[in-house]
C-alpha atoms as a PDB file:
ATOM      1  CA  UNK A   1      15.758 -21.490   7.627  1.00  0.00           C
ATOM      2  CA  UNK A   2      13.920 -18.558   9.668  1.00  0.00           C
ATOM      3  CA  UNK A   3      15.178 -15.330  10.367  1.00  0.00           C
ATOM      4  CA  UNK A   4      14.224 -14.315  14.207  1.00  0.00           C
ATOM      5  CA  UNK A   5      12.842 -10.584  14.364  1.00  0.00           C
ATOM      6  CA  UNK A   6      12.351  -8.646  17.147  1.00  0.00           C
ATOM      7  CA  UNK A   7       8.686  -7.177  17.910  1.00  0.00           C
ATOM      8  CA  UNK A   8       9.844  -3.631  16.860  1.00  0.00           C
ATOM      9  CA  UNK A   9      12.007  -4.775  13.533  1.00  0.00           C
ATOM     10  CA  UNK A  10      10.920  -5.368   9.841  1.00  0.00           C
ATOM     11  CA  UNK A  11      12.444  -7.347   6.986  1.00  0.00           C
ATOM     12  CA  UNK A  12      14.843  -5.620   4.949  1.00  0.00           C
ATOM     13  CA  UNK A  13      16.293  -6.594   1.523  1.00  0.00           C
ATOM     14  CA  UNK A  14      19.184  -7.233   3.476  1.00  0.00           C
ATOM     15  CA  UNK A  15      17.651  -9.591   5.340  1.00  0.00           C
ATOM     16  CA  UNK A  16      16.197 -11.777   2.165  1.00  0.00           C
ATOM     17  CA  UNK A  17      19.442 -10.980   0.731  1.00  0.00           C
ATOM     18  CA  UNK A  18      20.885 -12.975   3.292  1.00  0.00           C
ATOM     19  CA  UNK A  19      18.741 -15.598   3.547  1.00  0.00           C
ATOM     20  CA  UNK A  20      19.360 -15.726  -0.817  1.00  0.00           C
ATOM     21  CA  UNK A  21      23.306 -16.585  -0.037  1.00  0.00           C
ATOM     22  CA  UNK A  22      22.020 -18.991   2.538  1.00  0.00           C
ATOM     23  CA  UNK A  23      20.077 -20.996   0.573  1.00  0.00           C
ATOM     24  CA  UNK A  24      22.275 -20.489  -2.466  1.00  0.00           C
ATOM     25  CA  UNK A  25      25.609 -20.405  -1.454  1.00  0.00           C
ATOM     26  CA  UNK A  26      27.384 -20.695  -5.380  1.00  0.00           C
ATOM     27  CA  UNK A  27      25.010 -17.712  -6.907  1.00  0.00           C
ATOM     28  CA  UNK A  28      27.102 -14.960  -8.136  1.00  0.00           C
ATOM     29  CA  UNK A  29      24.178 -12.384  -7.954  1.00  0.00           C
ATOM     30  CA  UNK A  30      25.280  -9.589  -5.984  1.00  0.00           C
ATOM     31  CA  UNK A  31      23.420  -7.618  -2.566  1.00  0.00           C
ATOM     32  CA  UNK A  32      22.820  -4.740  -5.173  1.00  0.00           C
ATOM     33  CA  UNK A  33      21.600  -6.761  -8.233  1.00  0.00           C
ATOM     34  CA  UNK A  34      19.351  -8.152  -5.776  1.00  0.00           C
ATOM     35  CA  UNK A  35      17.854  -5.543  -4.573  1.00  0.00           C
ATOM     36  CA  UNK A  36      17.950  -4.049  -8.170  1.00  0.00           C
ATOM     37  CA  UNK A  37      15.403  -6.989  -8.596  1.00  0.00           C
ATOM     38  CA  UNK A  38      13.143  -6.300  -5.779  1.00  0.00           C
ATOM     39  CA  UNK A  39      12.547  -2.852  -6.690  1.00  0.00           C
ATOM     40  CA  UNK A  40      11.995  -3.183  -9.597  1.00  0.00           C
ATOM     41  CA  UNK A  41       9.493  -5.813  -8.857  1.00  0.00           C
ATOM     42  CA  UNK A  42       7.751  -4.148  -6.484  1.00  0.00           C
ATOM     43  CA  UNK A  43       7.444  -0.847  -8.976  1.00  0.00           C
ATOM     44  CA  UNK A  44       5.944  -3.211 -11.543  1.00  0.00           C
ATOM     45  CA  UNK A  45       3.508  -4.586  -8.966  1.00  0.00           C
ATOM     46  CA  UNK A  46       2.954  -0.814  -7.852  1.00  0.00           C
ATOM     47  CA  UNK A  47       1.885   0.531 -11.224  1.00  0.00           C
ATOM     48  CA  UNK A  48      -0.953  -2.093 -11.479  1.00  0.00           C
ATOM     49  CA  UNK A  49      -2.081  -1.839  -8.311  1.00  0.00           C
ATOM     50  CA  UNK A  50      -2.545   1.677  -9.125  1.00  0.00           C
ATOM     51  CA  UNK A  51      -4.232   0.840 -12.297  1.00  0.00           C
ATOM     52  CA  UNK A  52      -6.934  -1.006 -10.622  1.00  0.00           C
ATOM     53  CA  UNK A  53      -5.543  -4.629 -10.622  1.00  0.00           C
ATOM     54  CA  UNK A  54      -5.473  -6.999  -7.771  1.00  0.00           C
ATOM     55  CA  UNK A  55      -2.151  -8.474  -6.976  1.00  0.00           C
ATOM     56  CA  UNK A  56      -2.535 -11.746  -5.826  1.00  0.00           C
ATOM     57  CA  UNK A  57       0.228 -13.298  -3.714  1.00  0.00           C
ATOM     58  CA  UNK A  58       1.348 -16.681  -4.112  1.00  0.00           C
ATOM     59  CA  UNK A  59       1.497 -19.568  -1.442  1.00  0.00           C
ATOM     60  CA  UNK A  60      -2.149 -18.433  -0.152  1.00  0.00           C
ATOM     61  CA  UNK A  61      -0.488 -14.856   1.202  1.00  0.00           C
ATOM     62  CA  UNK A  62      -3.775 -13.216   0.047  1.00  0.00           C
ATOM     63  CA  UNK A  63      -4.597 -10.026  -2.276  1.00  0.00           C
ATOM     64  CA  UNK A  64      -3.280  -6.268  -2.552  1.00  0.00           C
ATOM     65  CA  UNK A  65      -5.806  -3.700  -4.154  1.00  0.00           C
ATOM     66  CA  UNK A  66      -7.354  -0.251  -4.005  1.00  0.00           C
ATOM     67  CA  UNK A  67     -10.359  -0.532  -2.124  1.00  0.00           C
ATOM     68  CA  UNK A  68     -13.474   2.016  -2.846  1.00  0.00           C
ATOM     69  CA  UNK A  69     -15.108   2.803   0.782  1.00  0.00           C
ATOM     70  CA  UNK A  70     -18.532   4.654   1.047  1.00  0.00           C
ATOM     71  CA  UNK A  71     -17.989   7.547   3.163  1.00  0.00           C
ATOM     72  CA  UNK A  72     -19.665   7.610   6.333  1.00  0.00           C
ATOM     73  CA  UNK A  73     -21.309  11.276   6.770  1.00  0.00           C
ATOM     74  CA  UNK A  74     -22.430  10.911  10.114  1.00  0.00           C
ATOM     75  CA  UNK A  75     -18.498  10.872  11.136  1.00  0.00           C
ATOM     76  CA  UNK A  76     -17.561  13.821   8.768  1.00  0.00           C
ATOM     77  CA  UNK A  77     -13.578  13.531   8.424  1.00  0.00           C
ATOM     78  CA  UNK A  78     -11.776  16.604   8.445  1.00  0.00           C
ATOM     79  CA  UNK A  79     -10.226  18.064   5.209  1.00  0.00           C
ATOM     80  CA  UNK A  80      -6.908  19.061   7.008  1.00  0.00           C
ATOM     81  CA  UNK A  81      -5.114  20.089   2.969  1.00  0.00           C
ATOM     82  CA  UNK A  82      -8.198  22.693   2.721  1.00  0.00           C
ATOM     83  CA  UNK A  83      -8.589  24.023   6.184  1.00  0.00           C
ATOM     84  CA  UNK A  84      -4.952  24.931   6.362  1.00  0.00           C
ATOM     85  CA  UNK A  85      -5.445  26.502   3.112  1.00  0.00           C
ATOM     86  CA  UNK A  86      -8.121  28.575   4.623  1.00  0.00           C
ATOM     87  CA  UNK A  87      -6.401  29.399   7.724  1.00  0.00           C
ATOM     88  CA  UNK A  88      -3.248  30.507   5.728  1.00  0.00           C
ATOM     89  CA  UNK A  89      -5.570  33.343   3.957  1.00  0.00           C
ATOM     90  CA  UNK A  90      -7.018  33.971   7.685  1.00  0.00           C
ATOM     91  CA  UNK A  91      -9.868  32.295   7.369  1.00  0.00           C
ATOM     92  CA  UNK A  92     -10.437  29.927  10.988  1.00  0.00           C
ATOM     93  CA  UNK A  93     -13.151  27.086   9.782  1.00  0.00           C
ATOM     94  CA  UNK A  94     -12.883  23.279   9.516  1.00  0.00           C
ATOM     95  CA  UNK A  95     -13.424  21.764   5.544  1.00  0.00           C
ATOM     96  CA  UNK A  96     -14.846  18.113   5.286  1.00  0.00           C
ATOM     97  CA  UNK A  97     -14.625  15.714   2.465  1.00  0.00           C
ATOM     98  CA  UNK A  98     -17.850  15.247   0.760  1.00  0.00           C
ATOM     99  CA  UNK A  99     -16.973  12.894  -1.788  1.00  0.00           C
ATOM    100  CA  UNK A 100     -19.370  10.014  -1.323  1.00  0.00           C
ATOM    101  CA  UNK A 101     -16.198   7.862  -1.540  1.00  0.00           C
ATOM    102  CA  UNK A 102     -12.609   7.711  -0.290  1.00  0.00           C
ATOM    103  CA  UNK A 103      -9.726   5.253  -1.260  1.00  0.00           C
ATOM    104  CA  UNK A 104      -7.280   2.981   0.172  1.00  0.00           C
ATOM    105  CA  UNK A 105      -4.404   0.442  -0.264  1.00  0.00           C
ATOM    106  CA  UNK A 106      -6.145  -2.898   0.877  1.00  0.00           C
ATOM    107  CA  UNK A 107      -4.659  -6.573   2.007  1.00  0.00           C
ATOM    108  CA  UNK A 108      -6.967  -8.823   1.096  1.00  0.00           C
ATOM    109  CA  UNK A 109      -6.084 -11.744   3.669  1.00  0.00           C
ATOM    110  CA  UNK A 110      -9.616 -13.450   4.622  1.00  0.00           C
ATOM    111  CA  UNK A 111      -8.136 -16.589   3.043  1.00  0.00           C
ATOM    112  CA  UNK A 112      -4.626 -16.089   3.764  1.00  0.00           C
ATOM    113  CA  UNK A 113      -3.240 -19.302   5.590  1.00  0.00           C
ATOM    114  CA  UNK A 114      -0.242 -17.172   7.471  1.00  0.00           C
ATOM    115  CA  UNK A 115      -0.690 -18.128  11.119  1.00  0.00           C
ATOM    116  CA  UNK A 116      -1.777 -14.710  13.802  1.00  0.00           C
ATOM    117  CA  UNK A 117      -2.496 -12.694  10.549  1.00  0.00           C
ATOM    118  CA  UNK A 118      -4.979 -10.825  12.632  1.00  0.00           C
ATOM    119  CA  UNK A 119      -1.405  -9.155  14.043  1.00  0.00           C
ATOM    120  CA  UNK A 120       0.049  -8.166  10.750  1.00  0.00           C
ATOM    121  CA  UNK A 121      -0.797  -5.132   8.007  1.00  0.00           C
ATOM    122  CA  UNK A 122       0.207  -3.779   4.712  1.00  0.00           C
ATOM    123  CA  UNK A 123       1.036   0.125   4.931  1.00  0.00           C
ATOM    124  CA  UNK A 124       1.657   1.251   1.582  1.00  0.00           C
ATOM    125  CA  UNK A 125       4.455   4.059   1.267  1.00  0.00           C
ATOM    126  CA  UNK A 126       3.935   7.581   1.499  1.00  0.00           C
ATOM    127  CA  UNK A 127       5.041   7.459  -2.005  1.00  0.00           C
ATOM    128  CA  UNK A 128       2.092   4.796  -3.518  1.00  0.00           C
ATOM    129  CA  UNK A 129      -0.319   7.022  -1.165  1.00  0.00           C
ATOM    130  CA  UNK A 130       0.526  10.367  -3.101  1.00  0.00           C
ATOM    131  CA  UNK A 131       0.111   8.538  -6.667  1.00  0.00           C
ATOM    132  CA  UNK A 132      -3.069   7.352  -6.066  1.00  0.00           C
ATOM    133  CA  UNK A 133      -4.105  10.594  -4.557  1.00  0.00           C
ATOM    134  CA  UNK A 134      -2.960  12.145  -8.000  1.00  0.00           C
ATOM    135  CA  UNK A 135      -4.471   9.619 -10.423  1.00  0.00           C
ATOM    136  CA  UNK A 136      -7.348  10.346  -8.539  1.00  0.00           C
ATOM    137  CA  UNK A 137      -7.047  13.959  -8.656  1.00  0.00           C
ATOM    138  CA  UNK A 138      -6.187  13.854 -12.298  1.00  0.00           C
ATOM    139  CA  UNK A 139      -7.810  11.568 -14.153  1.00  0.00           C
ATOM    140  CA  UNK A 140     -11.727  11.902 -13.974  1.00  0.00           C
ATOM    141  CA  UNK A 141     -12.417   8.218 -14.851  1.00  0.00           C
ATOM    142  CA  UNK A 142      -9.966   6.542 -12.453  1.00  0.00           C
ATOM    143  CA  UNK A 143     -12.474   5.992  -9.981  1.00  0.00           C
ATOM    144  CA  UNK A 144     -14.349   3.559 -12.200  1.00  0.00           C
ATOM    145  CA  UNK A 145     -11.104   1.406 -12.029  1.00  0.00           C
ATOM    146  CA  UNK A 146     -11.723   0.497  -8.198  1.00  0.00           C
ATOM    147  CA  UNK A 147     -14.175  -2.065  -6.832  1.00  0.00           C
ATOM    148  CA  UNK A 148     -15.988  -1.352  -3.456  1.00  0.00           C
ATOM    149  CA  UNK A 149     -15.184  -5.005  -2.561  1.00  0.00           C
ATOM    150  CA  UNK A 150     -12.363  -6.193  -4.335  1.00  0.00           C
END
């Protein structure tokens, strides 16, 4: 059973929920102790991402993980938090990172045996995005809990 999708749309928990009943017809779980399950799930899966675990997906999917980049300084990035900071008190000049690294939410899928993968990405939430922000922010030895190549 396949669910078609239009270029533009996304699977919901509706959809899966759907799909659930179709497959099992006689479950009694209910739309929301199903999704009561996947969000849980995926908070579970969240947390250890966060604390520097790789999440590997079954049926060859591939791998989710922080990844630790080296900066590249000969593109300095804009610090947009900090300039507006300094424009706010009147002051007009552009802040860059210097960090030597910067962090991001990273599908591992070199081995994953999904057909066209080269067409799909994770985004994490704005929500995951923010935590690791403040883990990073707060806890001096987080860093040490992401790989450069996971």
């Amino acid at each position: 059973m396949t669910i078609r999708l239009t270029s533009t749309s996304s699977y919901t928990a509706k959809h899966a929920y759907k799909l659930f009943r179709e497959i099992y017809p006689e479950s009694e779980v209910t739309y929301a102790l199903f999704k009561f399950v996947l969000s849980e799930f995926n908070k579970r899966v969240s947390e250890r991402i966060l604390a520097g675990e790789t999440f590997t997906m079954s049926n060859r999917i591939g791998k989710l993980a922080i990844k630790k980049m080296k900066r590249n300084f000969k593109k300095p990035k804009i610090d947009w938090g900090e300039t507006n900071k300094l424009a706010r008190k009147g002051i007009r000049k552009l802040v860059y990172f210097t960090e030597p690294y910067w962090y991001r939410f990273y599908w591992a899928k070199r081995k994953c045996n999904i057909k066209n993968k080269s067409v799909y990405r994770f985004r994490a939430s704005w929500g995951n995005k923010k935590r690791l922000v403040e883990i990073l922010k707060t806890d001096e030895f987080a860093p040490m809990n992401y790989k450069l190549n996971p």
